[in-house]
PDB file of N, CA and C in Angstrom:
ATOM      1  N   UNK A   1      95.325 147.706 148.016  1.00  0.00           N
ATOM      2  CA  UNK A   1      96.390 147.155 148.829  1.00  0.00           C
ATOM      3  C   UNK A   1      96.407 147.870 150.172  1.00  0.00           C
ATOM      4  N   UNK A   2      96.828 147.156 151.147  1.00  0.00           N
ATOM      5  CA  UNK A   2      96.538 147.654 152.717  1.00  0.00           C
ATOM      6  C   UNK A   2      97.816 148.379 152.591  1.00  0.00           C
ATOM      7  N   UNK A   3      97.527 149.829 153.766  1.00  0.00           N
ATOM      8  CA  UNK A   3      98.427 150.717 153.548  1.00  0.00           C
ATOM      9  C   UNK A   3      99.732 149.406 154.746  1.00  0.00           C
ATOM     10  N   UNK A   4      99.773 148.733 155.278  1.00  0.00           N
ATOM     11  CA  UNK A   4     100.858 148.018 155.907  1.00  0.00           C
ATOM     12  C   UNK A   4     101.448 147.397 154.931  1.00  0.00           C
ATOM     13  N   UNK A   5     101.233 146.746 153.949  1.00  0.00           N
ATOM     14  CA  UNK A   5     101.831 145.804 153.034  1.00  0.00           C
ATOM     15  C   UNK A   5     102.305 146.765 152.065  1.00  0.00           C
ATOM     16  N   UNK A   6     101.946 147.914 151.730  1.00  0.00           N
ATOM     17  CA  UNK A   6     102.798 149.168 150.734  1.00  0.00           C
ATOM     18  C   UNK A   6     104.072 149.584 151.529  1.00  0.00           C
ATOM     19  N   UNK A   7     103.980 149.811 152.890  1.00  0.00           N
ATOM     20  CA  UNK A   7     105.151 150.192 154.270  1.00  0.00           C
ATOM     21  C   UNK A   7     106.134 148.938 153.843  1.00  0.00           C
ATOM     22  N   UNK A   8     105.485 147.879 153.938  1.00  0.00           N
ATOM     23  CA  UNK A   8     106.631 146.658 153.694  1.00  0.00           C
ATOM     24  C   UNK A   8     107.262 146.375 152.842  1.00  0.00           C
ATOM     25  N   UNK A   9     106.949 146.561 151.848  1.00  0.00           N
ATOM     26  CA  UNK A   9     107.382 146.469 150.721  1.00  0.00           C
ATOM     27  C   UNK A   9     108.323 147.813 150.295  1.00  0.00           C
ATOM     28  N   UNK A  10     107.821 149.269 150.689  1.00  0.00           N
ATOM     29  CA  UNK A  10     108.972 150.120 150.273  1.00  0.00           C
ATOM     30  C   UNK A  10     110.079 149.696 151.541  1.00  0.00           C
ATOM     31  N   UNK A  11     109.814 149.120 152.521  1.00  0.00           N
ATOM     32  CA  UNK A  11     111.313 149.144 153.917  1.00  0.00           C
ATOM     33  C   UNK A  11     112.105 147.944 153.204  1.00  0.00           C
ATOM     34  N   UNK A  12     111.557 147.127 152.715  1.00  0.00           N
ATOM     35  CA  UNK A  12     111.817 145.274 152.117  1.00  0.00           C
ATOM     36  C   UNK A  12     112.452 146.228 150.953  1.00  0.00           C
ATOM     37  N   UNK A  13     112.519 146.704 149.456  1.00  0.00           N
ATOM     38  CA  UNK A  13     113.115 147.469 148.816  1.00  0.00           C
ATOM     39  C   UNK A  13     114.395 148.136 149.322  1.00  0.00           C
ATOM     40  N   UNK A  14     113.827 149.450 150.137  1.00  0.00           N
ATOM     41  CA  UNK A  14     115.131 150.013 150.573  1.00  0.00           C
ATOM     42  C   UNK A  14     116.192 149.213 151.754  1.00  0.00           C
ATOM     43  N   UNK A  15     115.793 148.155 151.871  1.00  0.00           N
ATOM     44  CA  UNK A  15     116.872 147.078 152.486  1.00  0.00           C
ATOM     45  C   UNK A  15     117.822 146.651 151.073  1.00  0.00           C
ATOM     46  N   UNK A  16     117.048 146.025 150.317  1.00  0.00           N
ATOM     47  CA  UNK A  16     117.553 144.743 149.441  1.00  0.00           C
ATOM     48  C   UNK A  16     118.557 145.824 148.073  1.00  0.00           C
ATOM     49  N   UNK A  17     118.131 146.849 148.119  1.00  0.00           N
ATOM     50  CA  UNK A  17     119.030 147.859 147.159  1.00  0.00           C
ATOM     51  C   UNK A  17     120.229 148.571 147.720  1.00  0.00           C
ATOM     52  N   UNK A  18     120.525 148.725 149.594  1.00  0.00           N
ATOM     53  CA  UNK A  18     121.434 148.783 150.396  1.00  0.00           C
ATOM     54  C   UNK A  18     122.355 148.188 150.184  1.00  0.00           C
ATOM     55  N   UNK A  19     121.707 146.335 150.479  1.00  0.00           N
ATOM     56  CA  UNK A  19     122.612 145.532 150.128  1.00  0.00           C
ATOM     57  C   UNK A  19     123.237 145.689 149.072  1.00  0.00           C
ATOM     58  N   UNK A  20     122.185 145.547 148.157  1.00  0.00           N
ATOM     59  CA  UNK A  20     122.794 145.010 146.474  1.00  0.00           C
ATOM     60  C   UNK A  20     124.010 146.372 146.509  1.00  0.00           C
ATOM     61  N   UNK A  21     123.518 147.643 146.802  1.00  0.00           N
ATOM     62  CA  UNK A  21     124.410 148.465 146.572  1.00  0.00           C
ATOM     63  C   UNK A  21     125.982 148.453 147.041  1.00  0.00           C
ATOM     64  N   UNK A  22     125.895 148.244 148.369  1.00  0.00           N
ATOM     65  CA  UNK A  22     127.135 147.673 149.511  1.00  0.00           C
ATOM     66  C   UNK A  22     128.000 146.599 148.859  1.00  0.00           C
ATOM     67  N   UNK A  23     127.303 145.618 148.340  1.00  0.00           N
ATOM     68  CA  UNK A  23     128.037 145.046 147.498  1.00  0.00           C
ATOM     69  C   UNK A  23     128.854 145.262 146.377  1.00  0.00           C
ATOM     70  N   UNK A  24     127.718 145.736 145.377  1.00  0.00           N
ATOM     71  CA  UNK A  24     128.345 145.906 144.205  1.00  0.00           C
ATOM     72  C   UNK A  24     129.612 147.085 144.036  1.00  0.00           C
ATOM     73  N   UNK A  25     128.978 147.989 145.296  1.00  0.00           N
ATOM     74  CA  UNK A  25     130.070 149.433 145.247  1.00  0.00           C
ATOM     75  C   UNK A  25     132.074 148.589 145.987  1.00  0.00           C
ATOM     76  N   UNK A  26     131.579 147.346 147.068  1.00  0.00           N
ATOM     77  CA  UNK A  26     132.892 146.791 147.152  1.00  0.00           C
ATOM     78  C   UNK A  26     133.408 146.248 146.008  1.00  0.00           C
ATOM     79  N   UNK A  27     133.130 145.337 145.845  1.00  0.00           N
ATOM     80  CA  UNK A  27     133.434 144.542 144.363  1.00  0.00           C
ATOM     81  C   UNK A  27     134.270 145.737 143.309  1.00  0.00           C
ATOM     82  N   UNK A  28     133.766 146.360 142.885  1.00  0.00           N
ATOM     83  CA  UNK A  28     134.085 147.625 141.866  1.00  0.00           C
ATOM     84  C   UNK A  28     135.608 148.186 142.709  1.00  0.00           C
ATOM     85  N   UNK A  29     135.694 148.634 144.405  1.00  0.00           N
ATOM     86  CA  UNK A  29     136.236 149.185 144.593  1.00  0.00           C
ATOM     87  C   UNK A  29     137.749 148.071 145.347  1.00  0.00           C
ATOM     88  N   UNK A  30     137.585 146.860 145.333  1.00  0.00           N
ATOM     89  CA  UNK A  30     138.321 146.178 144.999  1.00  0.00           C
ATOM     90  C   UNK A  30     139.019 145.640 143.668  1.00  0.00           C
ATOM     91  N   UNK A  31     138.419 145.782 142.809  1.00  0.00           N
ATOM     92  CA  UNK A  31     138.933 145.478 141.403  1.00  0.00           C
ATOM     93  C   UNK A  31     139.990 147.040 141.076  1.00  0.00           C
ATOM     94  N   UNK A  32     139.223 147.684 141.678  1.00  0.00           N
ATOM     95  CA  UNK A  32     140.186 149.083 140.982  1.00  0.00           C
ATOM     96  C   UNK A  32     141.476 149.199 142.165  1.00  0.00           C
ATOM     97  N   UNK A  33     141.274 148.629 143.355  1.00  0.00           N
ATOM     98  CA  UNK A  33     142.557 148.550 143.937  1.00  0.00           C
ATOM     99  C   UNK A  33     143.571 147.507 143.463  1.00  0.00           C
ATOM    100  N   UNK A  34     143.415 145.948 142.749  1.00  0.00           N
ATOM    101  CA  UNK A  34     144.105 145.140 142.121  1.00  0.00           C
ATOM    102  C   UNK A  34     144.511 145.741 140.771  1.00  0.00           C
ATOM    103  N   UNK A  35     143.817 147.005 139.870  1.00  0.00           N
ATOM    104  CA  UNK A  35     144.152 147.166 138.878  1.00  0.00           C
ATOM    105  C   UNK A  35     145.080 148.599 139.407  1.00  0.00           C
ATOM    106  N   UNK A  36     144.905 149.209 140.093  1.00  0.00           N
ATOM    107  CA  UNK A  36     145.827 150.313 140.361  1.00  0.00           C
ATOM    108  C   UNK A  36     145.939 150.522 141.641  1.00  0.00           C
ATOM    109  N   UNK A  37     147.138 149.441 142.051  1.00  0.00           N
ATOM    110  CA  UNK A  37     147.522 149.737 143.391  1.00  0.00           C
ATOM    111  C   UNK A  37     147.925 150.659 144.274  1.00  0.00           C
ATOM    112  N   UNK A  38     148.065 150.973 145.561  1.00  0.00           N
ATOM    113  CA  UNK A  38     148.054 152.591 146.244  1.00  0.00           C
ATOM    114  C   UNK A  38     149.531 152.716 146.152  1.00  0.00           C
ATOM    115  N   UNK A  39     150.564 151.814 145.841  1.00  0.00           N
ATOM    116  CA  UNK A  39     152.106 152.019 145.949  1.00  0.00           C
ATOM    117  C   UNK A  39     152.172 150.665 144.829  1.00  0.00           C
ATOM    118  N   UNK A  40     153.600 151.030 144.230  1.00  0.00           N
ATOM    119  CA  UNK A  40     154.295 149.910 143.748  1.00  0.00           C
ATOM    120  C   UNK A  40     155.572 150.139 144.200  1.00  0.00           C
ATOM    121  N   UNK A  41     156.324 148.349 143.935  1.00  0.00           N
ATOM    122  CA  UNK A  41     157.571 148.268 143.890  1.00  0.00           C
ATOM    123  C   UNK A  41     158.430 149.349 143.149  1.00  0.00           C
ATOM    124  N   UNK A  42     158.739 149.921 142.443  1.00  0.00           N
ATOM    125  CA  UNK A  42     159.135 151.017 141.801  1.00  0.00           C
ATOM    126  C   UNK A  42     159.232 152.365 143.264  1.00  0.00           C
ATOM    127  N   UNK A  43     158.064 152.208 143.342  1.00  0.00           N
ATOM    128  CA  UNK A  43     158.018 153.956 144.414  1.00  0.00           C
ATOM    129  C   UNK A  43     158.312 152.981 145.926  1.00  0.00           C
ATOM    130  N   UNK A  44     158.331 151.719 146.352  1.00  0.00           N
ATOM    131  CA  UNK A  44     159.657 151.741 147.542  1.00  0.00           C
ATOM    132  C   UNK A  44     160.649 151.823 147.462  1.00  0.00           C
ATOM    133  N   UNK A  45     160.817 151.159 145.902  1.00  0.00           N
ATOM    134  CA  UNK A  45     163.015 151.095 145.610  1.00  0.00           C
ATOM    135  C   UNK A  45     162.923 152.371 146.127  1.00  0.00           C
ATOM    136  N   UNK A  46     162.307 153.371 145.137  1.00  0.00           N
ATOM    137  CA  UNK A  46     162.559 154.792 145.499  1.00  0.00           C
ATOM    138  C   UNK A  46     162.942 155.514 146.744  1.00  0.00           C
ATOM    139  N   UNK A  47     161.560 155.471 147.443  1.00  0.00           N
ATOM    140  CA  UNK A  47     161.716 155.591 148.876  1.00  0.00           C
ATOM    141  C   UNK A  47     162.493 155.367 149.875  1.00  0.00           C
ATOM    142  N   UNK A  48     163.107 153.852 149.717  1.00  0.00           N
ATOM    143  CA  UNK A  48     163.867 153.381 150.146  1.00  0.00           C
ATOM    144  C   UNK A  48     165.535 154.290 149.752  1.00  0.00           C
ATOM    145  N   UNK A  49     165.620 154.403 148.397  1.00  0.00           N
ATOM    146  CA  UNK A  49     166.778 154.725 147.827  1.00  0.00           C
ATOM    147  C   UNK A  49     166.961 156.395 148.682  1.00  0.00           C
ATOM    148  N   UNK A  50     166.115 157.109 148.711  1.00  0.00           N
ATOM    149  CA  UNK A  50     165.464 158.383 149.217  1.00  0.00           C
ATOM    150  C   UNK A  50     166.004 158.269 151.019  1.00  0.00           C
ATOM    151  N   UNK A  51     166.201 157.283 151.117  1.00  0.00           N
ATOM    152  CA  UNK A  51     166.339 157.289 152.477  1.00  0.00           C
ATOM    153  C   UNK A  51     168.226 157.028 153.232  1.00  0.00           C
ATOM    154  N   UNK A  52     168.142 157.087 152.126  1.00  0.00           N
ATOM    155  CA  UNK A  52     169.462 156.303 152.082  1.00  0.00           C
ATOM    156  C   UNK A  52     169.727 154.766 152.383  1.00  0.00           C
ATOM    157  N   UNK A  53     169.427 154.580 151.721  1.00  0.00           N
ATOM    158  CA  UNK A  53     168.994 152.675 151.928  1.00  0.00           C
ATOM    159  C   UNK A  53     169.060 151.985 150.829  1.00  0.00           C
ATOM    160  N   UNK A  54     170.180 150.581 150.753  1.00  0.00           N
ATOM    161  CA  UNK A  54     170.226 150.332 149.295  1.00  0.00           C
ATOM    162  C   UNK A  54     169.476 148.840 149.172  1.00  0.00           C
ATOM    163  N   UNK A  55     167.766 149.673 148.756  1.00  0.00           N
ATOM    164  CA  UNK A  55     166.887 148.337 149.104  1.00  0.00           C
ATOM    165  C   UNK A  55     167.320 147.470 148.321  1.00  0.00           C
ATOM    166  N   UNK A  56     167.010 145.438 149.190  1.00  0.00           N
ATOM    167  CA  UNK A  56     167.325 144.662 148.663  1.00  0.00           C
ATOM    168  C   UNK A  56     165.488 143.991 147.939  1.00  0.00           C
ATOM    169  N   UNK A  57     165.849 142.950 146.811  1.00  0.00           N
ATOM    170  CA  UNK A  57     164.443 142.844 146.720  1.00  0.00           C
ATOM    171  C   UNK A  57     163.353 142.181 147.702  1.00  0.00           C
ATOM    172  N   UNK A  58     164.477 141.186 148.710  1.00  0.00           N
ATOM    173  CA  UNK A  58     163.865 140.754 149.773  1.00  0.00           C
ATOM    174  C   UNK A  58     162.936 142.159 150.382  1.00  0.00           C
ATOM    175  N   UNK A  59     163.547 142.849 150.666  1.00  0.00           N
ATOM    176  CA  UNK A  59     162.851 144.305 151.896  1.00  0.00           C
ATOM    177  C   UNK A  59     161.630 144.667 150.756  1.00  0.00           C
ATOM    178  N   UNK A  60     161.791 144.554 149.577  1.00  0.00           N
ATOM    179  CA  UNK A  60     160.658 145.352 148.638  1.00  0.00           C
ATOM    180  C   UNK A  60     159.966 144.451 149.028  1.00  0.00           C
ATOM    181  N   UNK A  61     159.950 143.169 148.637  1.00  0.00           N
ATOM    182  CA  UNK A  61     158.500 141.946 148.403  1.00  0.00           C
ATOM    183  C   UNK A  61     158.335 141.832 150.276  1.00  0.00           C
ATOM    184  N   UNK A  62     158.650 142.348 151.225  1.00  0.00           N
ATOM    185  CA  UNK A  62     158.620 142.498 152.550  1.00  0.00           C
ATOM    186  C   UNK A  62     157.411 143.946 152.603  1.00  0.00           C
ATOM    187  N   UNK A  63     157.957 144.497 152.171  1.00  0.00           N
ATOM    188  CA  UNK A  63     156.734 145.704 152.002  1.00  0.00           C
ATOM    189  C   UNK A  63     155.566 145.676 151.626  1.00  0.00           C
ATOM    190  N   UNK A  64     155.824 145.007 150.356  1.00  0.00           N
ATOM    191  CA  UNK A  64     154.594 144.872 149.433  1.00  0.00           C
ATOM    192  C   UNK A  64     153.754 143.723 150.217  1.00  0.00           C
ATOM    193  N   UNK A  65     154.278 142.742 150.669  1.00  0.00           N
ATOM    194  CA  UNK A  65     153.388 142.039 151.411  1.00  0.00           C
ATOM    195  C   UNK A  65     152.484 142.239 152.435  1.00  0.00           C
ATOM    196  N   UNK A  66     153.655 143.371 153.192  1.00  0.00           N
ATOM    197  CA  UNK A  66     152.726 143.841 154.317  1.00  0.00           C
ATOM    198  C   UNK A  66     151.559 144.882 154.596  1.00  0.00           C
ATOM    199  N   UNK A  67     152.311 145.363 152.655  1.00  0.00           N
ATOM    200  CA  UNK A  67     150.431 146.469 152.411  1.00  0.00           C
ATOM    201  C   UNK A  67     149.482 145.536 152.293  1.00  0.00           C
ATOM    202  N   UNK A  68     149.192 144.248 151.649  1.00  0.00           N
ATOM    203  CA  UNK A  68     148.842 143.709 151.061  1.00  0.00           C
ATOM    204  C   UNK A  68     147.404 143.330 152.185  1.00  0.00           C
ATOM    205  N   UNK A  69     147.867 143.231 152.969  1.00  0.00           N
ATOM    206  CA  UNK A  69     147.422 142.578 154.448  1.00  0.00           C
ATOM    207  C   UNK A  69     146.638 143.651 155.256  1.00  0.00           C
TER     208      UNK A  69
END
């Protein structure tokens, strides 16, 4: 095999395993943000309550939306 077509093939590899990797590492690290979110409703009541503020659920689902985004 010509030493150019061995070059191509390891650069063609370490492309296509980048990808695959880039991918698969989002995917994974989106699923674990839908399964354990960085805040819940629970820790704004809190926060909120913490603040002196007597959150309504409107202001919670106002929050939560705007992490969301």
């Amino acid at each position: 095999m010509p030493v150019g077509a061995i070059i191509g093939l390891a650069v063609f590899a370490l492309l296509l395993g980048g990808v695959l990797g880039y991918i698969i590492s989002r995917k994974v690290f989106e699923k674990q943000l839908k399964k354990n979110p960085p805040i819940t409703e629970k820790q704004i009541r809190t926060m909120l309550t913490m603040m002196g503020r007597k959150p309504s659920e409107k202001q919670v689902r106002e929050i939560m939306r705007g992490m969301q985004q």
